[in-house]
Protein backbone atom coordinates (compact mmCIF):
# COMPACT_ATOMS: atom_id res chain seq x y z
CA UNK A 1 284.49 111.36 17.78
CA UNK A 2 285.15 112.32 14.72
CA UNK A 3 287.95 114.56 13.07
CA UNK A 4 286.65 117.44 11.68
CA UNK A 5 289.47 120.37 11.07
CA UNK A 6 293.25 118.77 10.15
CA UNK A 7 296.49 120.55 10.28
CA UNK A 8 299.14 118.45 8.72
CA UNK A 9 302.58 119.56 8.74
CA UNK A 10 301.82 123.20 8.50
CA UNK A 11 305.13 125.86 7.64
CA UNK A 12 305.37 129.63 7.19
CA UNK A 13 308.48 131.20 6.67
CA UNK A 14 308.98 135.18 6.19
CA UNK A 15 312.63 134.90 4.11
CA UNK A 16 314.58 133.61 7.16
CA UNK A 17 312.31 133.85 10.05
CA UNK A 18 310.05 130.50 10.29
CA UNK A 19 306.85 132.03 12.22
CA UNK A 20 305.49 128.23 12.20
CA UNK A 21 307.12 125.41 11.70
CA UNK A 22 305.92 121.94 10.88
CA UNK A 23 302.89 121.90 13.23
CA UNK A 24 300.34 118.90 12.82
CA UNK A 25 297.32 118.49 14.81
CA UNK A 26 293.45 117.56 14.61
CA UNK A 27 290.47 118.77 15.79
CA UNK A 28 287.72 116.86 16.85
CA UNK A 29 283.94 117.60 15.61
CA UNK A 30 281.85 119.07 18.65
CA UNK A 31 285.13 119.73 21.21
CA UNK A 32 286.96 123.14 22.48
CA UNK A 33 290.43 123.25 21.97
CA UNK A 34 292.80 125.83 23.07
CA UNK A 35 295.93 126.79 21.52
CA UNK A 36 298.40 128.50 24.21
CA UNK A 37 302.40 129.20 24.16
CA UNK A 38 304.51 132.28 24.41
CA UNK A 39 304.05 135.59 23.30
CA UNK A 40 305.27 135.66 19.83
CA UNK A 41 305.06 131.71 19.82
CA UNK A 42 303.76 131.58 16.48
CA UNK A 43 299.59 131.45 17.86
CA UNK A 44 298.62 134.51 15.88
CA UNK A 45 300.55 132.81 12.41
CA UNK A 46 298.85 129.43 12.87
CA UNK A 47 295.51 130.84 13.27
CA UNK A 48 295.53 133.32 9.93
CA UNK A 49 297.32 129.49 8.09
CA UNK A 50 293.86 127.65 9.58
CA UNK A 51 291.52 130.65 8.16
CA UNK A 52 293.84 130.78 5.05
CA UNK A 53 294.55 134.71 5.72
CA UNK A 54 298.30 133.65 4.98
CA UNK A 55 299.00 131.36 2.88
CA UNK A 56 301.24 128.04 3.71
CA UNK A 57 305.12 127.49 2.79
CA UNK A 58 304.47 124.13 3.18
CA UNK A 59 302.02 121.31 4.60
CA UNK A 60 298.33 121.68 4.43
CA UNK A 61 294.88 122.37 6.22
CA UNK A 62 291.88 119.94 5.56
CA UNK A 63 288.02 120.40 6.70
CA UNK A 64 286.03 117.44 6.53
CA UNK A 65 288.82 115.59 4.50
CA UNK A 66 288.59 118.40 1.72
CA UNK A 67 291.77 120.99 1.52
CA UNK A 68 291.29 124.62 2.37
CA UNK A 69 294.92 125.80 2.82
CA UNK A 70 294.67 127.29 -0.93
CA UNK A 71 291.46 128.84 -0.57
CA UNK A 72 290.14 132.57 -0.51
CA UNK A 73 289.56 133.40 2.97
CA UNK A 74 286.01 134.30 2.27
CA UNK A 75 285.52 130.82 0.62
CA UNK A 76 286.80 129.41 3.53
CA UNK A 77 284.55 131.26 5.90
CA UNK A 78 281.37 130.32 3.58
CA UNK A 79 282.06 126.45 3.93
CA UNK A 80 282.11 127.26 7.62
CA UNK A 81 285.48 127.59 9.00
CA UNK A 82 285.28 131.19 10.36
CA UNK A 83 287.52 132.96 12.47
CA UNK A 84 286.84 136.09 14.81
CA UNK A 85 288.94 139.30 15.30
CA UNK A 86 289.10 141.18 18.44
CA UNK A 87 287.48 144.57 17.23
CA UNK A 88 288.17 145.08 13.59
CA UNK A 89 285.58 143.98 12.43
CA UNK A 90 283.27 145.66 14.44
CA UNK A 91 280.92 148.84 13.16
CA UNK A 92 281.44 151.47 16.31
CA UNK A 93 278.60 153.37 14.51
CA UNK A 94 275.79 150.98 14.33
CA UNK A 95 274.15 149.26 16.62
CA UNK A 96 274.69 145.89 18.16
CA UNK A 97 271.98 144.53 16.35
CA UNK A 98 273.02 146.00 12.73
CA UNK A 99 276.59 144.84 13.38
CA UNK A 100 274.95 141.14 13.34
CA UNK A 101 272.87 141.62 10.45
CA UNK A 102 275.49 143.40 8.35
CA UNK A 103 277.60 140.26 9.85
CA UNK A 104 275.31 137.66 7.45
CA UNK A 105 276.46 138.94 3.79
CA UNK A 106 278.58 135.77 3.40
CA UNK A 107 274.98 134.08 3.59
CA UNK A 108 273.29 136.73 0.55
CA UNK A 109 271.48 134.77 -2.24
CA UNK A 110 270.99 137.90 -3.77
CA UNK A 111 273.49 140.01 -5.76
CA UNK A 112 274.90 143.85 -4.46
CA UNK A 113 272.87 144.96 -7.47
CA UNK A 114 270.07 143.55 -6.23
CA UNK A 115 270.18 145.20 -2.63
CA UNK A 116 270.68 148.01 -4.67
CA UNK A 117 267.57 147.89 -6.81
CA UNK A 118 265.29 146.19 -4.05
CA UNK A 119 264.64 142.72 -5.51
CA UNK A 120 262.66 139.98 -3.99
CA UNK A 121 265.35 137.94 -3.30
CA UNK A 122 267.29 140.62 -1.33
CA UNK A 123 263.84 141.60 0.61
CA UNK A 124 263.75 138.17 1.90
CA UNK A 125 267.70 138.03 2.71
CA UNK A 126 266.93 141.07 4.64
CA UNK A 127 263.99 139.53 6.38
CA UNK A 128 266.16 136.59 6.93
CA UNK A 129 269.06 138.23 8.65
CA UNK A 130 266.99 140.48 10.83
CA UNK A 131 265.37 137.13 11.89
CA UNK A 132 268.64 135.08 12.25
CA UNK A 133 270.13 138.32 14.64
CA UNK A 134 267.47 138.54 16.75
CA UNK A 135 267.64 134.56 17.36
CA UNK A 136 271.60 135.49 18.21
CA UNK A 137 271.22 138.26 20.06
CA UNK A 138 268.64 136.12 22.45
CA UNK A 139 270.89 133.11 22.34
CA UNK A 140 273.90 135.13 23.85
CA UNK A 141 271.53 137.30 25.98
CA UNK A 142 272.15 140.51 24.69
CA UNK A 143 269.08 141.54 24.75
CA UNK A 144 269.32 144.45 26.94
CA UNK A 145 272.06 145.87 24.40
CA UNK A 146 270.58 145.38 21.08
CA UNK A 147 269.76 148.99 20.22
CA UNK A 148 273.08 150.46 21.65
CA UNK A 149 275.89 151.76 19.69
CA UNK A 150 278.96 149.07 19.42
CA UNK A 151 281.36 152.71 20.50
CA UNK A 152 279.74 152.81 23.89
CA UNK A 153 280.16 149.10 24.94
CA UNK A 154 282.35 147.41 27.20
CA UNK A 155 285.09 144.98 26.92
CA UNK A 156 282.91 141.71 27.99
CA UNK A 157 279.86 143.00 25.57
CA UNK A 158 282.17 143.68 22.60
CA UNK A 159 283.95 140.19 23.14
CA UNK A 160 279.80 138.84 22.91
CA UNK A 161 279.21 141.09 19.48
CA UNK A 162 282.47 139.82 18.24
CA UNK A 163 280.93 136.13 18.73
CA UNK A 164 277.57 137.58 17.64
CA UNK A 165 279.24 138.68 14.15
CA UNK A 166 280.75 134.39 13.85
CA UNK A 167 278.00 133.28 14.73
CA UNK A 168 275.82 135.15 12.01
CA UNK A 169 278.15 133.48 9.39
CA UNK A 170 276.56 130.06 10.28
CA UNK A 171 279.88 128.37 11.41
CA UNK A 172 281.10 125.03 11.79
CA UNK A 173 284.20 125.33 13.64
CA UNK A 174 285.35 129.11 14.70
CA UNK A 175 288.26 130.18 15.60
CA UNK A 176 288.57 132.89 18.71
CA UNK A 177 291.16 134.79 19.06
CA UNK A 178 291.48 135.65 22.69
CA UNK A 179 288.32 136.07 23.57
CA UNK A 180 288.81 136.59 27.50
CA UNK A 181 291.57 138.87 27.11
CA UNK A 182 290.68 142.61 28.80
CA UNK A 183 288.32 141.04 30.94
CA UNK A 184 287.57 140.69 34.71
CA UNK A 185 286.43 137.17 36.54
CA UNK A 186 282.80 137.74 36.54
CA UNK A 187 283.45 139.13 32.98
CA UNK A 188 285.57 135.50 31.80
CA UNK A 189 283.42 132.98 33.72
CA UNK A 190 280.12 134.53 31.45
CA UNK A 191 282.12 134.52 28.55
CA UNK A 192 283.23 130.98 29.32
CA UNK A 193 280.08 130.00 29.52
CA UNK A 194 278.95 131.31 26.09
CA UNK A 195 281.46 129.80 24.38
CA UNK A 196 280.90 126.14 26.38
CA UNK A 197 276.80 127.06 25.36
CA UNK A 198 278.11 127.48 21.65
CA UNK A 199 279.36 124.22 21.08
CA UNK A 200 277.05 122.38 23.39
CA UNK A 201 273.80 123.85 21.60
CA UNK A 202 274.92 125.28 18.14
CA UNK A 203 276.92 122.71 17.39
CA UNK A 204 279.80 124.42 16.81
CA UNK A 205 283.58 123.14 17.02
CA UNK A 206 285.44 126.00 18.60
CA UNK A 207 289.34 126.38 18.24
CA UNK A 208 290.47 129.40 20.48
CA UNK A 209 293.70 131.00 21.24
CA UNK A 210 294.17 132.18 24.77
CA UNK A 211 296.71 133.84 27.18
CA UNK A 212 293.80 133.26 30.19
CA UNK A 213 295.28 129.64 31.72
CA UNK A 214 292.60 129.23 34.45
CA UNK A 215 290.25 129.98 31.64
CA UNK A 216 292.22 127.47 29.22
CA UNK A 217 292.35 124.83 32.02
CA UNK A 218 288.60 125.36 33.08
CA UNK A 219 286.84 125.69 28.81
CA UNK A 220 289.25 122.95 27.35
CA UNK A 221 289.00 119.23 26.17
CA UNK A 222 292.15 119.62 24.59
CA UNK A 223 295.03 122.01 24.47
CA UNK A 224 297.96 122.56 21.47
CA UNK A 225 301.11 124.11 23.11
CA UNK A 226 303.42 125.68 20.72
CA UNK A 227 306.88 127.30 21.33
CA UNK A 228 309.18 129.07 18.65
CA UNK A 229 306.71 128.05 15.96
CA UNK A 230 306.53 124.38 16.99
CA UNK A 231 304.12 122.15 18.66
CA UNK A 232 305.79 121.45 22.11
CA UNK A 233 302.87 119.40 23.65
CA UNK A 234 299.41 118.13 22.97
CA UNK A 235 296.85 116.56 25.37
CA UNK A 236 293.94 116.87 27.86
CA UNK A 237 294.45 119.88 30.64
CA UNK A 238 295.72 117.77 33.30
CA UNK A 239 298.47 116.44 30.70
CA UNK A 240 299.37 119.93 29.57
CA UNK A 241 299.93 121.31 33.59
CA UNK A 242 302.12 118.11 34.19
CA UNK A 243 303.93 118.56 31.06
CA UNK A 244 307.67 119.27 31.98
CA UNK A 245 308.61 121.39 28.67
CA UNK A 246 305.09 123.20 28.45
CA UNK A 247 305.70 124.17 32.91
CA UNK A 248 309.39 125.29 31.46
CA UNK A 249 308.40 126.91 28.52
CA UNK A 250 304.98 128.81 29.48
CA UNK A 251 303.54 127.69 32.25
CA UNK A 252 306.28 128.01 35.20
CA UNK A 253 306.39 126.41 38.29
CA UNK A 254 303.60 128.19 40.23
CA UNK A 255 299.93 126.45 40.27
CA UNK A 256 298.64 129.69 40.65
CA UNK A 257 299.48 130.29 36.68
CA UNK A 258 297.75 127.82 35.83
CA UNK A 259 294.88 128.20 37.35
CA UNK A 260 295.43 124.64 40.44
């Protein structure tokens, strides 16, 4: 398996306070891994370093061998490392279905002057988008929701719009921030699936952070642990619920929080 997404050495400091410090990892091309620890553990930092919303102190990201770290986020997102928000990015007012075409202006050939004027080339964008969210609205099975407002949906649908929006980007790997958080059993297990059906169809490598441990144990090849902004474990799901610091740092000693 290949390595796709790199995080060498990675540091962000805020004058005194070191929010991450020193974290390496990689991430394979085509695998789910989940990035757990503590509240305030640094998660939240990492992710914006990944997605270059922040930039680094020190150390460096890499996709596909080439470095991103020092990158606009928006260049980032258009070679195809994309990472989701809960809600704020999210048009209440529209629909769910103008949410994902509004979602694919990272993918415009054609110039805001020429949505403005009505070219050719932005006609055919337009075609093109309406096309490409209608394919993602089937593919996540929204289809019951496509004409109704994003204000009027609940928690599990606006999780699905929020991977809706990623996906219209045309991702490689994509990063989701808590995507089961909010949500009930029935309302996990079908997002679980979605995101397994997103890397085992689309292609896509997913990276996800995640407070949800039976969900982390049950979605994950791999799992990061970090702690005070360092990486306190690595390894497969079994590894991380036998691992003595992550059970004393996280975890705890009940299998019921981990999801056994």
């Amino acid at each position: 398996m290949s390595t796709i997404l790199q995080i060498k050495n990675i540091t962000k400091r805020y004058g005194g306070l070191t929010a991450v410090n020193d974290v390496s990892f990689d991430v394979n091309k085509g695998e789910i891994l989940s990035v757990i620890g503590p509240n305030g553990a640094g998660k939240s930092t990492l992710f914006k370093l990944i997605s270059s919303f922040v930039p680094a102190t020190s150390g460096e990201v890499l996709f596909n061998g080439e470095r991103i770290s020092s990158l606009a986020p928006h260049k980032v997102a258009r070679m195809g490392v994309v990472r989701t928000f809960q809600e704020t990015t999210i048009f209440r007012s529209m629909t769910v279905r103008e949410n994902i075409i509004v979602s694919h202006h990272l993918r415009s050939r054609a110039s805001l002057f020429g949505f403005f004027l009505g070219t050719k080339q932005a006609k055919d964008d337009e075609a093109a988008f309406a096309a490409s969210a209608d394919d993602i609205v089937d593919f996540l099975g929204l289809q019951a929701i496509r004409n109704e407002l994003a204000s009027n949906l609940p928690q599990g649908h606006l999780r699905a719009l929020g991977m809706a929006i990623g996906l219209a980007t045309d991702p490689k790997v994509i990063l989701l921030d808590e995507p089961f958080a909010g949500m009930n059993h029935d309302e996990t297990m079908k997002m679980v699936g979605l995101v397994r059906r997103l890397r085992d169809e689309r292609g896509v490598t997913v990276l996800l952070v995640e407070h949800d441990m039976p969900a982390v144990m049950k979605i994950s090849d791999r799992i990061v642990c970090i702690n005070f902004g360092q990486k306190l474990a690595e390894g497969t799901p079994q590894e991380i619920r036998e691992n003595e610091k992550v059970i004393e740092a996280y975890l705890g000693s009940e299998d019921a929080a981990i999801g056994m």
